[in-house]
Protein backbone atom coordinates (compact mmCIF):
# COMPACT_ATOMS: atom_id res chain seq x y z
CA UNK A 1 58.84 109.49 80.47
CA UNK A 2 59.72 108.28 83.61
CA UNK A 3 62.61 106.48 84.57
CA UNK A 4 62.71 103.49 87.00
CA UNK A 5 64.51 103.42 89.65
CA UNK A 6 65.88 100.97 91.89
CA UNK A 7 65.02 101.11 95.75
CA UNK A 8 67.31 102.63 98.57
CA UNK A 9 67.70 99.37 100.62
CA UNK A 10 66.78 99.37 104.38
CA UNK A 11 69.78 98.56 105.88
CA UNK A 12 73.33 98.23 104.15
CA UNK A 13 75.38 95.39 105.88
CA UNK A 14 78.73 97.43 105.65
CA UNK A 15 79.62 100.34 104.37
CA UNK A 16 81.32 99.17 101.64
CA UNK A 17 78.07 97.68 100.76
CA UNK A 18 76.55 101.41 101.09
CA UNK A 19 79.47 102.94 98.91
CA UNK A 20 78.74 100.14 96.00
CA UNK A 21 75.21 101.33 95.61
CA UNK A 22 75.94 105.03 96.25
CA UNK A 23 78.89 104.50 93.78
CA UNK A 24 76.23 103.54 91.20
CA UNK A 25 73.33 105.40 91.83
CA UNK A 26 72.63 109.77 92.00
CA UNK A 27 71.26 110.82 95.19
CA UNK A 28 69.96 113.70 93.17
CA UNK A 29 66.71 110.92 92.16
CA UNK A 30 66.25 109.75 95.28
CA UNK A 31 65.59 113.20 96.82
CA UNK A 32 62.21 112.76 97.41
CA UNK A 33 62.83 109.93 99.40
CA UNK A 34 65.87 111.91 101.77
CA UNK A 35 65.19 113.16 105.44
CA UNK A 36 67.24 115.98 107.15
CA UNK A 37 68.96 114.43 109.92
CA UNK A 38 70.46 116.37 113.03
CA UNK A 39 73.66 115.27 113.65
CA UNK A 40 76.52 116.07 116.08
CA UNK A 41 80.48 115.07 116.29
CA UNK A 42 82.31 114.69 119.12
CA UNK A 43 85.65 114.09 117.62
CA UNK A 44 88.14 112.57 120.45
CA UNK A 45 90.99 111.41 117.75
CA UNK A 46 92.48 112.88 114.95
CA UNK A 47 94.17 110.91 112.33
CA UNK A 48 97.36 112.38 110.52
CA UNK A 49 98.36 110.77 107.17
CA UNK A 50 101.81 110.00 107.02
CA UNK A 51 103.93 108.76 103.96
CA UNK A 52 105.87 105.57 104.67
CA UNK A 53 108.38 103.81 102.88
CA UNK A 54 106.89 100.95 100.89
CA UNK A 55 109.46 98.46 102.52
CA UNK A 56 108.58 99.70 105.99
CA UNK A 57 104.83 99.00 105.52
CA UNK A 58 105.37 95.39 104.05
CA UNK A 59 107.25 94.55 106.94
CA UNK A 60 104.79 95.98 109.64
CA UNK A 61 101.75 93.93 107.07
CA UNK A 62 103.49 90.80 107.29
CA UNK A 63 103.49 91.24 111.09
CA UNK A 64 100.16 92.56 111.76
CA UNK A 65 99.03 89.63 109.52
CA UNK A 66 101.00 87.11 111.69
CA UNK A 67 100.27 89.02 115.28
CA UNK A 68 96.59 89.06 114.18
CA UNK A 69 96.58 92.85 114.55
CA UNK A 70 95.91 96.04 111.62
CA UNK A 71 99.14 97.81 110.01
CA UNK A 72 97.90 100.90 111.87
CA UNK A 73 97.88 99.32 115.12
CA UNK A 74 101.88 97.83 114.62
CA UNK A 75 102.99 101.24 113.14
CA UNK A 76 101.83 102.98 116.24
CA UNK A 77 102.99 100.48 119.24
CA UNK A 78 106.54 100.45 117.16
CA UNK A 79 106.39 104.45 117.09
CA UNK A 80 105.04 104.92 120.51
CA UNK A 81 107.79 102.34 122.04
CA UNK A 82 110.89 104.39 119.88
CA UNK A 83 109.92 107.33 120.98
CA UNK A 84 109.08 107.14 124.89
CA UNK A 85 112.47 105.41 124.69
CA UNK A 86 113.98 108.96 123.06
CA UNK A 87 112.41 111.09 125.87
């Protein structure tokens, strides 16, 4: 007995989109549908993970949200501007 599947779609618009049907489907039945891909990384910026007080990161989301900007991007300029100023 065979079960049915659904289809792998085309294109995903996002990849949120991709991780919702990944999230619900194996890739283990869709195996004879997969390609090998060559792939290569070039990898010009790491990313460190960095606890931050829970405060500290409602304060930098409330102005990212009002600067139009990501938390990420308001952490770093305030970071980068202390500590150029502490050289």
């Amino acid at each position: 007995m065979s079960k049915r599947r659904d289809t792998i779609p085309e294109h995903f618009n996002s990849a949120e989109e991709a991780g919702e049907f990944w999230d619900s489907h194996s890739a283990a039945d869709y195996w004879d549908e997969m390609e090998e891909k060559e792939m290569e990384f070039d990898i010009q910026k790491r990313t460190f993970l960095v606890p931050v007080d829970g405060r500290i990161y409602l304060l930098a989301k409330k102005q990212a949200e009002a600067e139009h900007r990501t938390v990420e991007q308001i952490i770093n300029t305030l970071l980068d501007r202390e500590l150029v100023k502490a050289k």
